[in-house]
Protein backbone atom coordinates (compact mmCIF):
# COMPACT_ATOMS: atom_id res chain seq x y z
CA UNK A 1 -12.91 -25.00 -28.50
CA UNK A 2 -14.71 -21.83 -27.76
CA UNK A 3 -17.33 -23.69 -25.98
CA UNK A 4 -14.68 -25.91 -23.75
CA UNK A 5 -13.30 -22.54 -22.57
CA UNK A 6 -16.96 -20.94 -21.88
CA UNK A 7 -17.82 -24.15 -19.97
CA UNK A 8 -13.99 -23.95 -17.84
CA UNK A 9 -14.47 -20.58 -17.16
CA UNK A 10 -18.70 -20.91 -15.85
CA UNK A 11 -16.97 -24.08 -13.66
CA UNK A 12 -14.54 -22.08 -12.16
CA UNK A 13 -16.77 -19.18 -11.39
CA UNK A 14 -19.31 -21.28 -9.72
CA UNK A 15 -16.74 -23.19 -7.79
CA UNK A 16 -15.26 -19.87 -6.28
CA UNK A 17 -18.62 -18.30 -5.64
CA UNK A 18 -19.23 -21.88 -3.71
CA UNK A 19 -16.87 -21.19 -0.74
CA UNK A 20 -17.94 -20.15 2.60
CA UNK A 21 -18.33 -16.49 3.58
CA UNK A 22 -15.77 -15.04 6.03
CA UNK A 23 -18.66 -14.57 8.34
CA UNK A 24 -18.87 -18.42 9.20
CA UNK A 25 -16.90 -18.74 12.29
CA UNK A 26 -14.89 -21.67 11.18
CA UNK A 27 -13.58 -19.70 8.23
CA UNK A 28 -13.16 -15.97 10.37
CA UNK A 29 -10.15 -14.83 9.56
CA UNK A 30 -8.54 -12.19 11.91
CA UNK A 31 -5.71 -11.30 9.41
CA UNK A 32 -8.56 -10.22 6.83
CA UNK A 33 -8.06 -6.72 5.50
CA UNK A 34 -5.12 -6.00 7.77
CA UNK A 35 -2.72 -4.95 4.68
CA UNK A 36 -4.21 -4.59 1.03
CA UNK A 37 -5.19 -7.03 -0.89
CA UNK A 38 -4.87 -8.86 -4.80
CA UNK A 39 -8.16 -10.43 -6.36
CA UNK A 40 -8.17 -13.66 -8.70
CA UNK A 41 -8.94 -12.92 -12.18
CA UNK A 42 -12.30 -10.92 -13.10
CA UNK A 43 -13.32 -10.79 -16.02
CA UNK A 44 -15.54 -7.14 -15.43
CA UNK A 45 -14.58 -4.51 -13.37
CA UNK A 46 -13.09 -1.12 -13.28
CA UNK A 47 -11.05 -0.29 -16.18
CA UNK A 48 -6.89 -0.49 -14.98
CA UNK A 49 -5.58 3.21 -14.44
CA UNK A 50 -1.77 3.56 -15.21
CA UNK A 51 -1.06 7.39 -14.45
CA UNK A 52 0.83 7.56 -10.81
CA UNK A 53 1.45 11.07 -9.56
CA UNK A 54 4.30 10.34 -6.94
CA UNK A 55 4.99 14.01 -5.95
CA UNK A 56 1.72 15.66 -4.47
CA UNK A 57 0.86 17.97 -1.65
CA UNK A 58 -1.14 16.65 1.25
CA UNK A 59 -3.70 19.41 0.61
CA UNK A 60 -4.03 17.48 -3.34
CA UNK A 61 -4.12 13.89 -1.86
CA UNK A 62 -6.99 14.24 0.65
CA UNK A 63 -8.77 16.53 -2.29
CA UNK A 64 -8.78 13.19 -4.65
CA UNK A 65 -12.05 12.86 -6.47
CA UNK A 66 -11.63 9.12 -6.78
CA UNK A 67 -11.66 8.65 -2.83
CA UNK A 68 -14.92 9.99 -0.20
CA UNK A 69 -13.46 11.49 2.61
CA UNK A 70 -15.66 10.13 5.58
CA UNK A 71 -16.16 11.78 8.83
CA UNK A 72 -15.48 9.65 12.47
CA UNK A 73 -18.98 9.85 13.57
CA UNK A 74 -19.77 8.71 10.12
CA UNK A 75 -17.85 5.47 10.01
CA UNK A 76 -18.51 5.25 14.24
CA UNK A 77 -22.49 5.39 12.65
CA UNK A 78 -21.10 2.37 9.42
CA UNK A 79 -19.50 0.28 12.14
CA UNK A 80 -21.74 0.13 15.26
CA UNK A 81 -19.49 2.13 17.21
CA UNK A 82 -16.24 -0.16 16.68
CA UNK A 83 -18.13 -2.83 18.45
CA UNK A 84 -16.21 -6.01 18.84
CA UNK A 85 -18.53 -8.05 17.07
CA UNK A 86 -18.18 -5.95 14.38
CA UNK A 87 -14.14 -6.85 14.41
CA UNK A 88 -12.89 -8.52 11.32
CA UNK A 89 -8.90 -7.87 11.46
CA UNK A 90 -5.81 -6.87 13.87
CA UNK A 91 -2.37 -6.10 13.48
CA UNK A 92 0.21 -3.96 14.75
CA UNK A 93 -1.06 -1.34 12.41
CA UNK A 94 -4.43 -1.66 14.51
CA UNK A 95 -8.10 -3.08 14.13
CA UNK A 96 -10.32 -3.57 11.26
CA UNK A 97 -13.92 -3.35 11.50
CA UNK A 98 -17.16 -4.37 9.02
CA UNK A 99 -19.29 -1.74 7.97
CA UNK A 100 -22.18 -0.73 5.66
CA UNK A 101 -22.38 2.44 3.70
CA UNK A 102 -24.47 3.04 0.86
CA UNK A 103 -23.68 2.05 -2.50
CA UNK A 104 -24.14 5.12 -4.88
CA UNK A 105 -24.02 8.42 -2.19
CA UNK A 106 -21.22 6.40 0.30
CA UNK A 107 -23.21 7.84 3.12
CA UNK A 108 -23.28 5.47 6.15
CA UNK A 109 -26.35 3.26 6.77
CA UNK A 110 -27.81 1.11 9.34
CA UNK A 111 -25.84 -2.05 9.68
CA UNK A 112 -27.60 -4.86 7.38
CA UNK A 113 -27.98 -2.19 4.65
CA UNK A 114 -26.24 -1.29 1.99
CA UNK A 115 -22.66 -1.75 0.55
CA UNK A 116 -20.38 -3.53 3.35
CA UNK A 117 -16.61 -2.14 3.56
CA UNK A 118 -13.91 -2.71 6.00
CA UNK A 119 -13.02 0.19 8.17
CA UNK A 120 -9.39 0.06 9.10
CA UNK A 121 -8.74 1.94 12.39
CA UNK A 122 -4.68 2.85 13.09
CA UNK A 123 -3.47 2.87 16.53
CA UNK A 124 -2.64 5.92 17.46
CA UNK A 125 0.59 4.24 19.09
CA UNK A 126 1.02 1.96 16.03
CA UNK A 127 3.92 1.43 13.57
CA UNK A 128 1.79 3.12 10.91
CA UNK A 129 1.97 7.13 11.39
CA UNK A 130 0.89 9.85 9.72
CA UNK A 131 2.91 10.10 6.53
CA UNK A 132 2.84 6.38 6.34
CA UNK A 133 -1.47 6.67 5.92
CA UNK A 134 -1.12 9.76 3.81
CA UNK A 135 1.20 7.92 1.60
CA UNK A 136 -1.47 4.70 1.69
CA UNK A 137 -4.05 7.07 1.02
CA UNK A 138 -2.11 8.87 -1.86
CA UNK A 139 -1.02 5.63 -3.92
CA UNK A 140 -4.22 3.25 -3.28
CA UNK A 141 -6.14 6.09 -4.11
CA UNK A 142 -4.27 5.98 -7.66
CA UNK A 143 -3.93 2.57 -8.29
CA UNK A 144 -7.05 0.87 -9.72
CA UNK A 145 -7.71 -2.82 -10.92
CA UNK A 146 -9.83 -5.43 -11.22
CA UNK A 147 -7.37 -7.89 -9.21
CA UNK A 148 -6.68 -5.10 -6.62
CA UNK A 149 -9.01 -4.44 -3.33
CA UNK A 150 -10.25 -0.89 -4.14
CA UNK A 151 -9.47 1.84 -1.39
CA UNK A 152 -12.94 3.51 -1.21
CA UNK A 153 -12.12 6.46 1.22
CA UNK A 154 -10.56 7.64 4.04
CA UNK A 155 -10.94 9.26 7.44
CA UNK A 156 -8.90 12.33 9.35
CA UNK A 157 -10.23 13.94 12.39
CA UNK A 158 -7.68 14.83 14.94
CA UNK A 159 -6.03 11.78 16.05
CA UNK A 160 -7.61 9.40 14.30
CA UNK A 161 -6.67 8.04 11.06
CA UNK A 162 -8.98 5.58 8.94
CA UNK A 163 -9.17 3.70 5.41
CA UNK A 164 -12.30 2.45 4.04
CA UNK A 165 -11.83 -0.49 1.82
CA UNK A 166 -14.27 -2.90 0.09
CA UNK A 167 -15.18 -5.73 1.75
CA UNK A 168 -13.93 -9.66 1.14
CA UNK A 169 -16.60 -11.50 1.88
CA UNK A 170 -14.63 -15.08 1.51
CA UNK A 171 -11.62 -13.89 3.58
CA UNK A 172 -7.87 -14.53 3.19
CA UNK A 173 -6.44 -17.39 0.66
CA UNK A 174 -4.33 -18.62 3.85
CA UNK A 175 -7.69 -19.51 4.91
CA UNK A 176 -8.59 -22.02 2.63
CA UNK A 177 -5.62 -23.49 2.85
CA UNK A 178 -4.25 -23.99 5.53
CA UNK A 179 -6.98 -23.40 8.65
CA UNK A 180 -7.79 -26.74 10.25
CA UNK A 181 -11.08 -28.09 8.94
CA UNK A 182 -11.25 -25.94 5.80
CA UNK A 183 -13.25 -27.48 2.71
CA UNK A 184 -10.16 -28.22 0.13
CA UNK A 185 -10.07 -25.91 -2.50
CA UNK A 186 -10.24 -27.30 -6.01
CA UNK A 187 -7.60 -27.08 -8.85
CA UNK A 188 -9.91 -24.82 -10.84
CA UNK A 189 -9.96 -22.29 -7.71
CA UNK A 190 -6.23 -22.32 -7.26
CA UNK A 191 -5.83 -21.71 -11.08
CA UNK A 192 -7.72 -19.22 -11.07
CA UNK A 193 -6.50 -17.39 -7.82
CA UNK A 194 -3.27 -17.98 -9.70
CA UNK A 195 -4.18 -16.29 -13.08
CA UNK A 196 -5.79 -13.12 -10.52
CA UNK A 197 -2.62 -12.79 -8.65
CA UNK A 198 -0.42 -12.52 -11.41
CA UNK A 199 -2.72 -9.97 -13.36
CA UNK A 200 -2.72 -7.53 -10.35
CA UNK A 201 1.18 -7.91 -10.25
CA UNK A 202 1.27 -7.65 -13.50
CA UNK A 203 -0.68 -4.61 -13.69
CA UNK A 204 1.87 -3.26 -10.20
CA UNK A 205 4.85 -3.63 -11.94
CA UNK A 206 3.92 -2.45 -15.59
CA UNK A 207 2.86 1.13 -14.13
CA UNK A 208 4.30 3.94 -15.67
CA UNK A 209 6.09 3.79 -12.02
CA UNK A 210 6.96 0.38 -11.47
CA UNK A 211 5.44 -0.60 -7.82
CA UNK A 212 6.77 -4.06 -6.47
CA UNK A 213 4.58 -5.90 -4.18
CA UNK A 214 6.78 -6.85 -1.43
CA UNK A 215 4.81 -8.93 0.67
CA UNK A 216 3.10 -11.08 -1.07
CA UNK A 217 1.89 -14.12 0.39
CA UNK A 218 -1.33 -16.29 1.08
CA UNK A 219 -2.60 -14.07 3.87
CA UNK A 220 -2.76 -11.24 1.51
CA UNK A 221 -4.82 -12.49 -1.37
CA UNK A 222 -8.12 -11.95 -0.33
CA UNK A 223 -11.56 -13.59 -1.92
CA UNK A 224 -15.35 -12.55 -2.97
CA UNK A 225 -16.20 -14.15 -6.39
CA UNK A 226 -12.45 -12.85 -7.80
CA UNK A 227 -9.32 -12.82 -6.18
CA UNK A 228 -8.00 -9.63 -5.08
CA UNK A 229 -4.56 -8.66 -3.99
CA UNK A 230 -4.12 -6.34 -1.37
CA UNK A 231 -0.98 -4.04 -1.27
CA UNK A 232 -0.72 -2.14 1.63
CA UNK A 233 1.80 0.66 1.22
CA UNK A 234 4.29 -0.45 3.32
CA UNK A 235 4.66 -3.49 1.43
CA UNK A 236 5.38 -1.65 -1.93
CA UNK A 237 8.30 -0.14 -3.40
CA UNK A 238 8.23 2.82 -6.22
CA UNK A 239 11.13 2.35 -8.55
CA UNK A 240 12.09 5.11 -11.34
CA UNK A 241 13.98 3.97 -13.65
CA UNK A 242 14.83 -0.04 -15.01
CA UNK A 243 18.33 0.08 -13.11
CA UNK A 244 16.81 0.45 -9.65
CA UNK A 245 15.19 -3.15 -10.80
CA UNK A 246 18.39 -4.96 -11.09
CA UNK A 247 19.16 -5.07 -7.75
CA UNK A 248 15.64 -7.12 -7.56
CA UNK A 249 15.59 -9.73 -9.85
């Protein structure tokens, strides 16, 4: 039986590392990155971190060891100077943008080299403010699992606010679904997009501060070789106690 579920798993695997990049223009997916994401199951990665400090002081959250803080020309230098081309995402939040940076000092690098992340720029003018990205920055910065798109670093400099997160190099689960002319997705995909989804909700909502993934949809689980689910913090709630859940089930 052991074997059967070595040979499932190496199927599945293979299968998911089969579909098209997000960089084939059929499969470019503007929504990509535009909120965080949830990533199907993987059986590696970082090890799940629990501990959520709710109550911290700006100074405290931009001073987290587990995030780089980037400068603007630095991610300007990672993205080709926000060229278009270089666009991946939009929303109302504002644009996101591919990038390279390097893979063991996170210093930018010469596009074609290195790790590649996605930049998300806010508009200034946008519905996401200040406290809004400090609050993004403060609880993605915490939250760390193997079925959740990792928040890598994060950008202040005046006016401009930025998040660096790794890149999805298969794009959005909507996708592969439903855009016209995309290659069906097999059963042992969906399964295991299934089984990746539920572990990073799973992993949400057994926190030592329950955090309930309000918006979570198709567009939203994004692919590489996992599936990865991508909670931006507008889309989550913190609850305190197991009577604040009631009202949710």
């Amino acid at each position: 039986m052991g074997n059967c579920l070595e040979k499932a798993r190496s199927k599945v695997d293979n299968s998911l590392n089969s579909l098209p990049n997000s960089e084939d223009p059929k499969t470019h997916d503007r929504k990509g990155h535009s909120s965080a994401s949830l990533r199907s199951p993987s059986l590696g990665g970082n090890t799940p971190s629990r501990g959520l400090q709710v109550h911290r002081t700006e100074g405290e959250i931009l001073l987290s060891p587990n995030l780089k803080a980037f400068t603007y020309s630095e991610l300007k230098n990672a993205t080709k100077n926000f060229r278009p081309d270089s666009l991946i995402g939009e929303g109302g939040f504002g644009h996101v943008y591919k990038g390279w940076i390097d893979e063991h000092t996170l210093e930018a690098v010469r596009p074609g080299a290195g790790m590649v992340v996605a930049v998300k720029k806010l508009k200034p003018e946008g519905f996401q403010g200040h406290k809004e990205w400090l609050s993004e920055v403060n609880y993605l910065g915490q939250l760390h699992h193997p079925n959740l798109v990792k928040l890598i670093g994060f950008c202040l400099d005046g006016d401009s606010r930025l998040l660096v997160y790794e890149y999805m190099s298969k794009g959005s689960l909507e996708n592969h679904l439903f855009r016209r002319g995309a290659r069906p997705l097999s059963w042992a995909i969906r399964i295991k997009v299934a089984i990746g989804a539920a572990r990073g909700l799973t992993f949400l909502h057994d926190s030592e501060e329950p955090v309930i993934y309000r918006d979570f949809k198709a567009s939203n689980i994004l692919l590489d070789s996992v599936c990865h689910l991508c909670p931006s913090w507008q889309r989550l709630l913190l609850f305190r106690s197991c009577e604040n859940l009631n009202k949710y089930k």
